[in-house]
C-alpha atoms as a PDB file:
ATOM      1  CA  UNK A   1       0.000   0.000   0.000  1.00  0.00           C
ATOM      2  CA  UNK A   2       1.323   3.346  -1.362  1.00  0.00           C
ATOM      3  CA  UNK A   3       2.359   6.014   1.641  1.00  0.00           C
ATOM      4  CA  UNK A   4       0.835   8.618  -0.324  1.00  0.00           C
ATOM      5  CA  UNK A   5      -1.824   8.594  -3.768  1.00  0.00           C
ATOM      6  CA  UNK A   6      -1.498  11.496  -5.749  1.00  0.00           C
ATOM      7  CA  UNK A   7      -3.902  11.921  -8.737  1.00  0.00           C
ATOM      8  CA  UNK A   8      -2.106  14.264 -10.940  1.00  0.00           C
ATOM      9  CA  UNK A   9      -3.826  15.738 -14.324  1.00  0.00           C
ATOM     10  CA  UNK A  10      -3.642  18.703 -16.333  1.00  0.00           C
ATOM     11  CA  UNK A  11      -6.630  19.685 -16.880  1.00  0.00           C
ATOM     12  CA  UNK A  12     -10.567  18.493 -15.434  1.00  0.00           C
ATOM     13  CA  UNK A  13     -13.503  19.402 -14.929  1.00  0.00           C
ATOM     14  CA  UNK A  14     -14.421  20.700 -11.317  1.00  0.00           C
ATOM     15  CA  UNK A  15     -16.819  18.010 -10.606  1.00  0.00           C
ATOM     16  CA  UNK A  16     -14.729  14.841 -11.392  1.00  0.00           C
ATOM     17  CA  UNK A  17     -11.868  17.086  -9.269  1.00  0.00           C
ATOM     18  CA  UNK A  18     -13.857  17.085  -6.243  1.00  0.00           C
ATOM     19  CA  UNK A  19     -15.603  13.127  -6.784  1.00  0.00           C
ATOM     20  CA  UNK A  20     -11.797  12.018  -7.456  1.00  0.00           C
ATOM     21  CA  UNK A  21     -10.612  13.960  -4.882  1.00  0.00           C
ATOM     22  CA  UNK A  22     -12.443  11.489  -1.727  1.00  0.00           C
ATOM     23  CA  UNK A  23     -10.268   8.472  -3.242  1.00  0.00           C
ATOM     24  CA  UNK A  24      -6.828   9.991  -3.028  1.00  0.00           C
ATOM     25  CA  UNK A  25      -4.686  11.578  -0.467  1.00  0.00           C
ATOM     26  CA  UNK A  26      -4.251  15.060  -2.452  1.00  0.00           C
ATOM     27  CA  UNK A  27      -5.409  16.251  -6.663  1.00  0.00           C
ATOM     28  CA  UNK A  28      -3.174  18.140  -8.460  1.00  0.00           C
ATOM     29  CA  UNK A  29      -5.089  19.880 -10.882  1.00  0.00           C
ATOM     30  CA  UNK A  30      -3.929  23.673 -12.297  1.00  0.00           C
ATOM     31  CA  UNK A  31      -6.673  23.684 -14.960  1.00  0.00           C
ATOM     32  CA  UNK A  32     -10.475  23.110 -14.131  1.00  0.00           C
ATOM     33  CA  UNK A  33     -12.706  25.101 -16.332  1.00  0.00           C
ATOM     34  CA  UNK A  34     -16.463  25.321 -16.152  1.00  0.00           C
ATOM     35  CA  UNK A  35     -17.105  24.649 -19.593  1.00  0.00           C
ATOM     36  CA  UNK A  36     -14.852  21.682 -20.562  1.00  0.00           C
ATOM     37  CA  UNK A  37     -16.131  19.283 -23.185  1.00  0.00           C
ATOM     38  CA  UNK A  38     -12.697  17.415 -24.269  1.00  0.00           C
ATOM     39  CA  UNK A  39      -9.322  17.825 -22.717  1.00  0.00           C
ATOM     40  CA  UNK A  40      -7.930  18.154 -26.605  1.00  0.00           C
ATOM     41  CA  UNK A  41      -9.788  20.938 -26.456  1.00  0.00           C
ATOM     42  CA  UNK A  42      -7.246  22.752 -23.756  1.00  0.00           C
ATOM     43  CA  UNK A  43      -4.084  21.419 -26.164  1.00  0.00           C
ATOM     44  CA  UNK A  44      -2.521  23.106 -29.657  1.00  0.00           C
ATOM     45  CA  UNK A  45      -1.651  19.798 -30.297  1.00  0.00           C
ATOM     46  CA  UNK A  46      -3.528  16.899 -28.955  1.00  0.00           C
ATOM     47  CA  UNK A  47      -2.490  14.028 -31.492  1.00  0.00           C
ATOM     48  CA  UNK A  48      -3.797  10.513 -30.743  1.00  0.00           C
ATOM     49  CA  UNK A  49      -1.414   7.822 -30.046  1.00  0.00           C
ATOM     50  CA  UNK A  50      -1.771   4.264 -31.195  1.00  0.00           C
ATOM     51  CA  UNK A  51      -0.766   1.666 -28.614  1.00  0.00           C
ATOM     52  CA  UNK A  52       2.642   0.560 -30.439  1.00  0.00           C
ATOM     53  CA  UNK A  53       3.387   5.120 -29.904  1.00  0.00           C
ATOM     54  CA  UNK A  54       2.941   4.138 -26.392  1.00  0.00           C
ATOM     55  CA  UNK A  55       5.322   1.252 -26.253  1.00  0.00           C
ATOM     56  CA  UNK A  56       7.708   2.804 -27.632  1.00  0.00           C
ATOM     57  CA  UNK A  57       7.916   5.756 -25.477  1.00  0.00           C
ATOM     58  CA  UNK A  58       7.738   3.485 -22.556  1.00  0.00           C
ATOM     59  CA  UNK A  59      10.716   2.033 -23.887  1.00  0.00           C
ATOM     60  CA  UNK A  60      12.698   5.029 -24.124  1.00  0.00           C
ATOM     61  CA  UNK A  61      12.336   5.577 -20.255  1.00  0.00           C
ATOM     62  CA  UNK A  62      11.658   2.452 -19.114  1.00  0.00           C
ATOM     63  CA  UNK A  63      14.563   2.432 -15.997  1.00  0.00           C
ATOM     64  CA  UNK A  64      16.727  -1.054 -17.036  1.00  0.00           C
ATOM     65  CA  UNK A  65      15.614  -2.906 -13.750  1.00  0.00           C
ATOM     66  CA  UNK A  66      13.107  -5.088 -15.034  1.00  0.00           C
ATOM     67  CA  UNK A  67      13.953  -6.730 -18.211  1.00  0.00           C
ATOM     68  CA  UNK A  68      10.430  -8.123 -19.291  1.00  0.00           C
ATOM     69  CA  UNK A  69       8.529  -7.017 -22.472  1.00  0.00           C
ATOM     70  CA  UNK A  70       6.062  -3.739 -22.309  1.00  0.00           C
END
């Protein structure tokens, strides 16, 4: 069991904030607008990422210490 849960995100809307907020120890959220429909829609560029995108970013930071496949 963690010490601490932190739910971190960049942008939400107030409601979820404050429902998410009784299941963790503290929300970091900078952006919660009234109006939110999307969170592309608070991006210039909010490209979508194909699961193989993912991978392979995982790869490039994955820490060395476990040597199984993502």
């Amino acid at each position: 069991m963690p010490a601490e849960l932190i739910l971190a995100v960049p942008v939400s809307p107030p409601d979820t904030v404050a429902t998410l907020a009784v299941e963790v120890d503290k929300v970091i959220c900078p952006l919660q607008p009234e109006e939110f429909c999307a969170v592309g829609d608070h991006y210039q560029d909010f490209q979508q990422l194909t699961d193989e995108d993912v991978r392979e970013m995982l790869k490039l930071v994955w820490n060395g210490n476990n040597k199984e496949e993502i």
